[in-house]
C-alpha atoms as a PDB file:
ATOM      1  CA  UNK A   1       0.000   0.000   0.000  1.00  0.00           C
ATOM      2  CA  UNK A   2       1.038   3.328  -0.936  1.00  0.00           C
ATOM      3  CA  UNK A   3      -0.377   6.626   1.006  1.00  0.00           C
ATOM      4  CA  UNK A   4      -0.105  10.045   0.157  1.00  0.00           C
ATOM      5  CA  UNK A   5       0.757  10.805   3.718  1.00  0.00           C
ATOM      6  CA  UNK A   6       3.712   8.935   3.479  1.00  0.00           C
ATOM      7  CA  UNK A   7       5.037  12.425   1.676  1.00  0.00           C
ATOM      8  CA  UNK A   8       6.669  14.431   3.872  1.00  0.00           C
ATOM      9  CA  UNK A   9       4.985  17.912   2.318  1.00  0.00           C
ATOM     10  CA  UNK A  10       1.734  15.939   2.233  1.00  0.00           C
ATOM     11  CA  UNK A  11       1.468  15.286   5.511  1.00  0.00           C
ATOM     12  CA  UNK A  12       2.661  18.629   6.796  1.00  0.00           C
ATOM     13  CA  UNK A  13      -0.130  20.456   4.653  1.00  0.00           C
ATOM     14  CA  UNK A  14      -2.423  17.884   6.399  1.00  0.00           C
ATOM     15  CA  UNK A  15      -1.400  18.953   9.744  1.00  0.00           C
ATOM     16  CA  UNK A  16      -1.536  22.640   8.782  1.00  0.00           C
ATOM     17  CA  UNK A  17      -4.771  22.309   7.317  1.00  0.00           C
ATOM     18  CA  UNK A  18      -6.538  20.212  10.061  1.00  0.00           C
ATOM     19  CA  UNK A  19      -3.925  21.105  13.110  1.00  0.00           C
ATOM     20  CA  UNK A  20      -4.783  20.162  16.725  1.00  0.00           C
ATOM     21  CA  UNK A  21      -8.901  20.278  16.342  1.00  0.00           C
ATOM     22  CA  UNK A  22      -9.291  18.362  13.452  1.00  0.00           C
ATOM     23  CA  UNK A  23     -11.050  18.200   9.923  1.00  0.00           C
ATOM     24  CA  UNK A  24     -13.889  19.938  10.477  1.00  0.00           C
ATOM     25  CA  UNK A  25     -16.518  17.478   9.397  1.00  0.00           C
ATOM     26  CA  UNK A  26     -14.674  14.513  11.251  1.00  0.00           C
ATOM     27  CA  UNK A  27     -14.899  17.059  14.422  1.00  0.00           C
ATOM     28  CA  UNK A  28     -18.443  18.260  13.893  1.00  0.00           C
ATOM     29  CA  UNK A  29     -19.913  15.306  12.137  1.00  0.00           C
ATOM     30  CA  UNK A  30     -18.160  11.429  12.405  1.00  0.00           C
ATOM     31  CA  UNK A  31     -17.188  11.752  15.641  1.00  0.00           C
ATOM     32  CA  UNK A  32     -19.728  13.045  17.854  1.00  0.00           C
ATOM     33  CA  UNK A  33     -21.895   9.862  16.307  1.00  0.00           C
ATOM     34  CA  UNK A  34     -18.994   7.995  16.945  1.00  0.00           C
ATOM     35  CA  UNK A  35     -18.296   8.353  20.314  1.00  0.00           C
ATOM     36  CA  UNK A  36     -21.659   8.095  21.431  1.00  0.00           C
ATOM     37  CA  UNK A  37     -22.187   5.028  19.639  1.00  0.00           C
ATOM     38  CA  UNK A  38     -19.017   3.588  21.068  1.00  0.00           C
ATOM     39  CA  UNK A  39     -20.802   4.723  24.188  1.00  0.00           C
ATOM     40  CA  UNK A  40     -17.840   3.475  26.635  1.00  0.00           C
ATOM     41  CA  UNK A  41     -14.083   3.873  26.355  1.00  0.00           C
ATOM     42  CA  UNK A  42     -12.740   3.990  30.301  1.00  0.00           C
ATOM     43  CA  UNK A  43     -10.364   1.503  31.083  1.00  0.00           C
ATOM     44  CA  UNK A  44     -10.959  -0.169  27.655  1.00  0.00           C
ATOM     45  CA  UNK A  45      -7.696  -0.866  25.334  1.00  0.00           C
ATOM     46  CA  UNK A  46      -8.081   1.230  21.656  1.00  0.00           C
ATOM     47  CA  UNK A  47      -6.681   1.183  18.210  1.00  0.00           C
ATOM     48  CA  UNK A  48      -6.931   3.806  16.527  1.00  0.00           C
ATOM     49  CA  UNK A  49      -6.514   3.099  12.742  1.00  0.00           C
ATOM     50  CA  UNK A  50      -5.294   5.312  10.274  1.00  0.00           C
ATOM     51  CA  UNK A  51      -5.052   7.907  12.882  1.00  0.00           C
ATOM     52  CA  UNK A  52      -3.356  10.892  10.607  1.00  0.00           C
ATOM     53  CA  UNK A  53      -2.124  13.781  12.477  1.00  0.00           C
ATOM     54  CA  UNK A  54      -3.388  12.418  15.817  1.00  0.00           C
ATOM     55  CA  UNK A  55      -6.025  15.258  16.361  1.00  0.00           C
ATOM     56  CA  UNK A  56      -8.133  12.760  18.211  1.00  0.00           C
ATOM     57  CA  UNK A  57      -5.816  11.415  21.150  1.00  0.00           C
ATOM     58  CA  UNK A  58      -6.086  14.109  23.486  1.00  0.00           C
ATOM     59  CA  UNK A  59      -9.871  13.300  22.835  1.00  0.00           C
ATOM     60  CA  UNK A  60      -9.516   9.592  23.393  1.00  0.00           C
ATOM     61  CA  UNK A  61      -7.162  10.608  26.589  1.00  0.00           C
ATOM     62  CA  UNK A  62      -9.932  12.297  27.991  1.00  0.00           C
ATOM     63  CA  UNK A  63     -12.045   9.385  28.021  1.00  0.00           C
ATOM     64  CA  UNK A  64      -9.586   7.620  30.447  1.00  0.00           C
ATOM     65  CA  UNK A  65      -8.827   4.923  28.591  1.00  0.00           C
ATOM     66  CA  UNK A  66      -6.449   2.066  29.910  1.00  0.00           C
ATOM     67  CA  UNK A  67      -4.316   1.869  26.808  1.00  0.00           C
ATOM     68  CA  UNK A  68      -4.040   3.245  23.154  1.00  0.00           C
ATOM     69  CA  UNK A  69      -2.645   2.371  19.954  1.00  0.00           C
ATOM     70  CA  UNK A  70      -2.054   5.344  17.141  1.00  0.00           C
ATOM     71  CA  UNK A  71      -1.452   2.945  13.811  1.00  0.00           C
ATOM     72  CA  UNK A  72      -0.443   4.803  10.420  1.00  0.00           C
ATOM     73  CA  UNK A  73       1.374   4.332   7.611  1.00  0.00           C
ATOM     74  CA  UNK A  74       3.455   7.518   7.343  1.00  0.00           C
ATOM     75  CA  UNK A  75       5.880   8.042  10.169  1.00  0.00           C
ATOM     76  CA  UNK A  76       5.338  11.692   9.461  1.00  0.00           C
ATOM     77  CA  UNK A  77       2.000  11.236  10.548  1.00  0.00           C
ATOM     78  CA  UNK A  78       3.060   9.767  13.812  1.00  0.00           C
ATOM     79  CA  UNK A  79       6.195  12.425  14.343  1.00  0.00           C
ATOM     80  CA  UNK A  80       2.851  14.972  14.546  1.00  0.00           C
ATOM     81  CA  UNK A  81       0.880  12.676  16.440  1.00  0.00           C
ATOM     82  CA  UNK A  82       3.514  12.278  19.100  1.00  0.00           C
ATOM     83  CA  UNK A  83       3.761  16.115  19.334  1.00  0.00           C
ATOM     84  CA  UNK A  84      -0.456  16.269  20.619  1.00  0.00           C
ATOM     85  CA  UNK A  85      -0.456  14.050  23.203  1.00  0.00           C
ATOM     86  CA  UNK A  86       2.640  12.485  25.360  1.00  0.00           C
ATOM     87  CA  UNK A  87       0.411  10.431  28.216  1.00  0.00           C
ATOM     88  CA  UNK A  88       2.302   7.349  29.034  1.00  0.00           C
ATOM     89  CA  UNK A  89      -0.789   5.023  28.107  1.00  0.00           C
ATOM     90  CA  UNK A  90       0.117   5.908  24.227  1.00  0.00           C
ATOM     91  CA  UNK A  91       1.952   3.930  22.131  1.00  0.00           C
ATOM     92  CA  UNK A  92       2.643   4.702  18.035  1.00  0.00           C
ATOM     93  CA  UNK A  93       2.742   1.984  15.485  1.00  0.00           C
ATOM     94  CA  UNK A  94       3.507   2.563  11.973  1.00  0.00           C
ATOM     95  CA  UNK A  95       1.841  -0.192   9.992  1.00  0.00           C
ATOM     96  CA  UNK A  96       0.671  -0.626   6.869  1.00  0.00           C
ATOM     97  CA  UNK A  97      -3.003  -2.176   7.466  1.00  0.00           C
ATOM     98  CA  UNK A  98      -2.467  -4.243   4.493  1.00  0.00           C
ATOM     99  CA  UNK A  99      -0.102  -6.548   5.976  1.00  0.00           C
ATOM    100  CA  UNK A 100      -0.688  -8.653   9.111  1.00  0.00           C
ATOM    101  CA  UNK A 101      -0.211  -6.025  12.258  1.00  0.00           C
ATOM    102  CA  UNK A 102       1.793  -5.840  14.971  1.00  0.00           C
ATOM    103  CA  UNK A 103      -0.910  -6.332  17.254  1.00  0.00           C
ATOM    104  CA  UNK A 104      -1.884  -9.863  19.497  1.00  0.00           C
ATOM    105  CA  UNK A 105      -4.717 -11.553  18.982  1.00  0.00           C
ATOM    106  CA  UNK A 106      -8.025 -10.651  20.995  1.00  0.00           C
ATOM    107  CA  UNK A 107      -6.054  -8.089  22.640  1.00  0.00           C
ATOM    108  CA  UNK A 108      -8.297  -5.106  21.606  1.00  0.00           C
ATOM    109  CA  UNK A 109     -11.438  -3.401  22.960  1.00  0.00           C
ATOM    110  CA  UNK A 110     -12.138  -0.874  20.503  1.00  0.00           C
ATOM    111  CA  UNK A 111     -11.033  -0.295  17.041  1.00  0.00           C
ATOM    112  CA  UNK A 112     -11.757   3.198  15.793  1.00  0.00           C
ATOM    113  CA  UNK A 113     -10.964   4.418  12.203  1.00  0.00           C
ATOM    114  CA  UNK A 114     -11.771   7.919  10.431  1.00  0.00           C
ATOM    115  CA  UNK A 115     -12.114   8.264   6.751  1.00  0.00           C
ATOM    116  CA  UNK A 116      -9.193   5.268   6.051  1.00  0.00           C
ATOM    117  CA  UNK A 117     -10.407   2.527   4.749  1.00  0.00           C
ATOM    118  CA  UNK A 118     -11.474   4.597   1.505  1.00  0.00           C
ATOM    119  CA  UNK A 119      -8.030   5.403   0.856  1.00  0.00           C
ATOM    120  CA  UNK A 120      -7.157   1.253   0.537  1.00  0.00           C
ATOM    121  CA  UNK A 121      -7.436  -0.845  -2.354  1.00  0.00           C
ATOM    122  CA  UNK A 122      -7.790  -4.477  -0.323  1.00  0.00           C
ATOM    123  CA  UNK A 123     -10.245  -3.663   2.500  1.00  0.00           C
ATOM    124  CA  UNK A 124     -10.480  -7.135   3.305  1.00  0.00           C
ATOM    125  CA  UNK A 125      -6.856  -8.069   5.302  1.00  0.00           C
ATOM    126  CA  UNK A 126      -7.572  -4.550   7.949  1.00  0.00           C
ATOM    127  CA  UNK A 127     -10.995  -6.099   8.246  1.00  0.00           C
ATOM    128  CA  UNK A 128      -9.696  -9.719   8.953  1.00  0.00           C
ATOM    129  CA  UNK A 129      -6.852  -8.137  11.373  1.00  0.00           C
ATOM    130  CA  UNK A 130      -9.508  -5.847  12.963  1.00  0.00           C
ATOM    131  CA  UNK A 131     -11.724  -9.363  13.986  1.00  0.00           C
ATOM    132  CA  UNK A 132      -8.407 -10.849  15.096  1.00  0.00           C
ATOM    133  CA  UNK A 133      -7.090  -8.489  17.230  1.00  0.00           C
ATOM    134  CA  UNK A 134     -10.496  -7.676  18.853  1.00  0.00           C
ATOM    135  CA  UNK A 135     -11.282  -9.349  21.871  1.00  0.00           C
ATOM    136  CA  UNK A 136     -15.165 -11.323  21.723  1.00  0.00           C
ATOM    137  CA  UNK A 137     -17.827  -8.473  22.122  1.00  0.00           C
ATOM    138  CA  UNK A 138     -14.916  -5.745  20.694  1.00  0.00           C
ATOM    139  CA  UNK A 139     -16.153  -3.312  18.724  1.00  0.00           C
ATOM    140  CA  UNK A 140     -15.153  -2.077  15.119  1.00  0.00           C
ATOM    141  CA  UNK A 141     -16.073   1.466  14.440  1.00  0.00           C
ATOM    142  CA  UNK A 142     -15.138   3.013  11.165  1.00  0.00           C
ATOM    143  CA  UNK A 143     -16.159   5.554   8.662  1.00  0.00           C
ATOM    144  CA  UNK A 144     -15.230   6.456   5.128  1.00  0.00           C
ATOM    145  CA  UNK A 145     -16.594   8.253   1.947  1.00  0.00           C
ATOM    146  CA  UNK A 146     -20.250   7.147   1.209  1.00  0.00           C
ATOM    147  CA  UNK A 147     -20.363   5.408  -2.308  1.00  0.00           C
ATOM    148  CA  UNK A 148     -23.680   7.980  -3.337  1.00  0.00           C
ATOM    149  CA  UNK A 149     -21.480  11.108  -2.599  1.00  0.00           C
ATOM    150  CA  UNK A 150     -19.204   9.732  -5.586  1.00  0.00           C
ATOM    151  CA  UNK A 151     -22.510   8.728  -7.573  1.00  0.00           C
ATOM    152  CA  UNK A 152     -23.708  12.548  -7.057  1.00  0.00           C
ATOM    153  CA  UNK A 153     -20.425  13.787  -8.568  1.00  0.00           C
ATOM    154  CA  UNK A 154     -20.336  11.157 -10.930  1.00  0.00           C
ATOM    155  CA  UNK A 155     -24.086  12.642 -12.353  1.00  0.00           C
ATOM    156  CA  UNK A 156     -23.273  15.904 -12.162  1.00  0.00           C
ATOM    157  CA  UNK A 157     -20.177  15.245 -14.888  1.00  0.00           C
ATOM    158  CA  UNK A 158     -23.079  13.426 -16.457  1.00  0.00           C
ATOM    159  CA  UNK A 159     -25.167  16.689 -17.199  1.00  0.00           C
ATOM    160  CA  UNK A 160     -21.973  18.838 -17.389  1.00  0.00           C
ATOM    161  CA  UNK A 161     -21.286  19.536 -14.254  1.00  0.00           C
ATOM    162  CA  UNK A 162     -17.887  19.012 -13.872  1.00  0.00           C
ATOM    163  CA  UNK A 163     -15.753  18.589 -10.637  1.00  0.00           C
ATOM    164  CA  UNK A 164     -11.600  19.515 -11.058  1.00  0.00           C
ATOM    165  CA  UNK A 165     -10.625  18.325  -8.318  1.00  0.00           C
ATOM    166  CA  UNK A 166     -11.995  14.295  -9.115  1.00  0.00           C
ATOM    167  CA  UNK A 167      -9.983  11.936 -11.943  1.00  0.00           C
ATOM    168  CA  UNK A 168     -11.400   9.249 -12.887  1.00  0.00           C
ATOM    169  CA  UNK A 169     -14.599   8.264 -11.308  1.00  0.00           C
ATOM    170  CA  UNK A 170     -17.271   6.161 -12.147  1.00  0.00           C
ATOM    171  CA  UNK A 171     -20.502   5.052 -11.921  1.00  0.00           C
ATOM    172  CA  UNK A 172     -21.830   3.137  -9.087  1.00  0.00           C
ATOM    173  CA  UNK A 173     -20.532  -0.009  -9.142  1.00  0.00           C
ATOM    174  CA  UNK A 174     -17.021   0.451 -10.936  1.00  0.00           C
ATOM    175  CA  UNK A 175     -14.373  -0.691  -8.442  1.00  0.00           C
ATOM    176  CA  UNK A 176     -11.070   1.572  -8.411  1.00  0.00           C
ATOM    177  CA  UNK A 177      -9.237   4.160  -7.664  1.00  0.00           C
ATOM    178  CA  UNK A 178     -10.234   7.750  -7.861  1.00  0.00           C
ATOM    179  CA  UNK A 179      -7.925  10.424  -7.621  1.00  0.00           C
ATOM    180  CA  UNK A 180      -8.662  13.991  -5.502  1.00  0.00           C
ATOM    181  CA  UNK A 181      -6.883  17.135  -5.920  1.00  0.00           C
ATOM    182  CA  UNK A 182      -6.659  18.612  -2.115  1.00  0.00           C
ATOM    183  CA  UNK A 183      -4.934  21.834  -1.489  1.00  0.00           C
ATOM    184  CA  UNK A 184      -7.622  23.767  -3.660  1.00  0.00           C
ATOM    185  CA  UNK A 185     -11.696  24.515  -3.110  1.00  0.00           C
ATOM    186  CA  UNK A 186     -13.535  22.918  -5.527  1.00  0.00           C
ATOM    187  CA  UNK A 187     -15.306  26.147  -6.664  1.00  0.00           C
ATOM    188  CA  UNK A 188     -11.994  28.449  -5.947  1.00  0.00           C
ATOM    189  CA  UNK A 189      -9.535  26.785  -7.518  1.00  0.00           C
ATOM    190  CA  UNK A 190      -7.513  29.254  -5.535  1.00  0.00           C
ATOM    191  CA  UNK A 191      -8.618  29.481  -2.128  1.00  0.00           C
ATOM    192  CA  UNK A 192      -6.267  26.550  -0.349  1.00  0.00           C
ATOM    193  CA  UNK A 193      -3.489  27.206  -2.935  1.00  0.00           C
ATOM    194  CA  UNK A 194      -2.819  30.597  -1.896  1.00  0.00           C
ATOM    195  CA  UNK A 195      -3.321  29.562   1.624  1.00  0.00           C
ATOM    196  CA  UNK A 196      -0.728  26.375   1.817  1.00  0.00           C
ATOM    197  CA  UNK A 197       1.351  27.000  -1.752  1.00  0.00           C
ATOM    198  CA  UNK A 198       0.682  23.335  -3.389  1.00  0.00           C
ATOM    199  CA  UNK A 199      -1.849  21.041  -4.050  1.00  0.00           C
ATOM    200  CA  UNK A 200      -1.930  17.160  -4.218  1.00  0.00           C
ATOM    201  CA  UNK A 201      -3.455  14.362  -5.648  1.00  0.00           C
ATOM    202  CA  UNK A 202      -4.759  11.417  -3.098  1.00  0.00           C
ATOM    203  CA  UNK A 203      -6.357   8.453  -4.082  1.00  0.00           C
ATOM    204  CA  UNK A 204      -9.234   6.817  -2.987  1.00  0.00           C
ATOM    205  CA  UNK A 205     -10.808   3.499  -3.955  1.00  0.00           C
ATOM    206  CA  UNK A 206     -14.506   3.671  -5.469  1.00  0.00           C
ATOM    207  CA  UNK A 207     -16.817   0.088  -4.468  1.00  0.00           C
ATOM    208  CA  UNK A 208     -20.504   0.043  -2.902  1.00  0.00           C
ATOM    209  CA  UNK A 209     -21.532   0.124   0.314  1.00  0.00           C
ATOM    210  CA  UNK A 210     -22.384  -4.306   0.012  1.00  0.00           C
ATOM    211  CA  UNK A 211     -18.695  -3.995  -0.627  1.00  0.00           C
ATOM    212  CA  UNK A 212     -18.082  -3.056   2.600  1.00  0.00           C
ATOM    213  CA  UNK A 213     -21.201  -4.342   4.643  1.00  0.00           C
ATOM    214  CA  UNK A 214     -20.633  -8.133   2.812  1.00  0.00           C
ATOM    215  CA  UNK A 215     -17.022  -7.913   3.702  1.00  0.00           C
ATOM    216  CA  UNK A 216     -17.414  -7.541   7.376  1.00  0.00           C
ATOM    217  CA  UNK A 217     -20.049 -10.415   7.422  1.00  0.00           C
ATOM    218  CA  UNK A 218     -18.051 -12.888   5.572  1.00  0.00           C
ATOM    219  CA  UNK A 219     -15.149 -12.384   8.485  1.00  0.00           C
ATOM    220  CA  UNK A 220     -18.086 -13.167  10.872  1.00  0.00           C
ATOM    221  CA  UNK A 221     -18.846  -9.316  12.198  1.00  0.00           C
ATOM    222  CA  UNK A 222     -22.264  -8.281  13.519  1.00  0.00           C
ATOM    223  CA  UNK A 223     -22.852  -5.129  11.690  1.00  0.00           C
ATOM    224  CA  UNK A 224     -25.350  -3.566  14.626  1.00  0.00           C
ATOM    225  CA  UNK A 225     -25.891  -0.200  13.072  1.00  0.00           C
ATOM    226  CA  UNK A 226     -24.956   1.664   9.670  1.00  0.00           C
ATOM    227  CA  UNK A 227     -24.877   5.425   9.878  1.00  0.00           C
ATOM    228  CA  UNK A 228     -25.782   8.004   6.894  1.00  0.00           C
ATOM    229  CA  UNK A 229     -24.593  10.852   8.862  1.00  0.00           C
ATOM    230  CA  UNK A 230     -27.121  14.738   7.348  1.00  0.00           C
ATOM    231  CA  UNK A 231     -24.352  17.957   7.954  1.00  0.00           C
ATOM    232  CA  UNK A 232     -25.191  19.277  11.278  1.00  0.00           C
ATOM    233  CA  UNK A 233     -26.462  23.000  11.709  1.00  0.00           C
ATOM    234  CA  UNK A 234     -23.374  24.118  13.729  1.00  0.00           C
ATOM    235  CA  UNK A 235     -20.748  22.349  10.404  1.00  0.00           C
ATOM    236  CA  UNK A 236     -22.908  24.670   8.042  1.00  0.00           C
ATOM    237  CA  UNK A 237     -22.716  27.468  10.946  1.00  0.00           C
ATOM    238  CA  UNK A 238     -18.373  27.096  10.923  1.00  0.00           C
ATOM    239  CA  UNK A 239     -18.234  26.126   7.451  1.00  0.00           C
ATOM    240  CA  UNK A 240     -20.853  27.584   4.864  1.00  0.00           C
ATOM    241  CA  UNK A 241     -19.006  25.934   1.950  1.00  0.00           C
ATOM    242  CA  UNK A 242     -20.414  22.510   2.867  1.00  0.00           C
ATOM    243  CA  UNK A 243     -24.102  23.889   1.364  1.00  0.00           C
ATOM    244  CA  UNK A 244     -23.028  22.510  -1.908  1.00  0.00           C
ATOM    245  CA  UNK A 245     -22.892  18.758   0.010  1.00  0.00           C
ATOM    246  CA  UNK A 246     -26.309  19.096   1.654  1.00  0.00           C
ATOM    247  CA  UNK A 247     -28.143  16.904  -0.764  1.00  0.00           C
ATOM    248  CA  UNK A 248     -26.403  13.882  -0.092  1.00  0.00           C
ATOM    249  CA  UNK A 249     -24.206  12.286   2.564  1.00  0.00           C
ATOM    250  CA  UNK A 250     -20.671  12.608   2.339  1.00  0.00           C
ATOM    251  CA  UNK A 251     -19.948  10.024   5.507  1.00  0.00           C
ATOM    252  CA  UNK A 252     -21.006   6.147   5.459  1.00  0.00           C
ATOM    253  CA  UNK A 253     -20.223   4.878   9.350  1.00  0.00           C
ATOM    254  CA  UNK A 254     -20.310   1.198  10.431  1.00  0.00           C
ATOM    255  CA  UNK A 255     -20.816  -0.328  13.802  1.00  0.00           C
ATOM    256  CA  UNK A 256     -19.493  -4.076  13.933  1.00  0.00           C
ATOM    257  CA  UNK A 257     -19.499  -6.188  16.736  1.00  0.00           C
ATOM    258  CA  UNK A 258     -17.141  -9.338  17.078  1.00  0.00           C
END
């Protein structure tokens, strides 16, 4: 596997774009649902996967956890990670969630993962490592780009409406990647650029949301509740550029049970 954040200039635009707080519609969006669908995370041992700049640890912290794992790919990631939150109950692991982790077997509580598994091409070895390394009754909670949000873009090029920041998507059920120009507003091509001076192209892997759904039941999951997340008031309120989203969802959010 092969991430963008595994660039060095990537992932510090990342971690000026998103900083300590966050992406915005991770902060105001994914992860309120998520945490109060996790509902408990005292004294419970977490992995969080694909966990970028680390934004979330000090959140996790907070939560009084008794352990927690920060996996990523890009050791850049991590260096930032490392800089947000130094409590001794934090360890770093860079891993590429492709290959068999570093982790024991039903040794994990929670597994928690933002907006990753769209950027991987073979969803199923994370998924099989996830049900591994959970403990019975552990709880997989993930999110990543809902499959209509690239049909909506995909029909808008369809009646003209074309998107420069997307190459290469399709329609709804062609498998493969898609690559997104960040660093630039889709409607301002200018706006980020003059802000952070470059922009970059990150893939991401079109399939359908049975992709995803089928693949945790055929590793023996319980998929307890699938989220379709609407943009909140106060996103809209901080961020009045996500109006042009409002018709659709851009977040799909599983919660899987071992």
């Amino acid at each position: 596997m092969k991430s963008s954040y595994q660039d060095k200039k990537f992932a510090e635009y990342w971690e000026k774009r998103v900083g300590k707080s966050g992406e915005v519609y991770k902060r105001m969006v994914l992860d309120p649902i998520m945490f109060d669908t996790v509902g408990i995370f005292s004294d419970k041992k977490i992995l969080e996967l694909g966990c970028g700049n680390g934004y979330l640890a000090p959140k996790l912290i907070a939560q009084n956890p008794k352990s927690i794992i920060l996996m990523d790919i890009s050791r850049y990631n991590l260096e930032f990670a490392k800089e947000k939150c130094t409590d001794s109950r934090i360890t770093f692991l860079e891993q590429d969630v492709t290959k068999k982790w570093q982790i024991d077997s039903n040794s994990i509580d929670i597994i928690y993962s933002n907006m990753m598994l769209n950027e991987v091409e073979n969803i199923k070895t994370p998924i099989e490592e996830a049900f591994r390394a959970l403990r019975k009754g552990g709880v997989l909670i993930f999110s990543v780009i809902h499959p209509s949000c690239a049909l909506f873009i995909f029909a808008q090029g369809k009646v003209g409406v074309k998107l420069n920041s997307v190459e290469g998507l399709g329609n709804y059920f062609r498998r493969g990647v898609v690559k997104y120009t960040m660093g630039f507003d889709s409607k301002n091509n200018s706006l980020f650029f003059k802000k952070f001076g470059q922009k970059f192209k990150v893939k991401q892997y079109q399939r359908t949301l049975s992709d995803y759904f089928n693949q945790l039941i055929e590793v023996g999951f319980l998929v307890r509740k699938i989220f379709e997340p609407e943009l909140s008031q106060g996103l809209l309120d901080e961020s009045p550029e996500f109006v042009e989203y409002k018709d659709y969802p851009i977040g799909l959010i599983f919660h899987s049970v071992k």
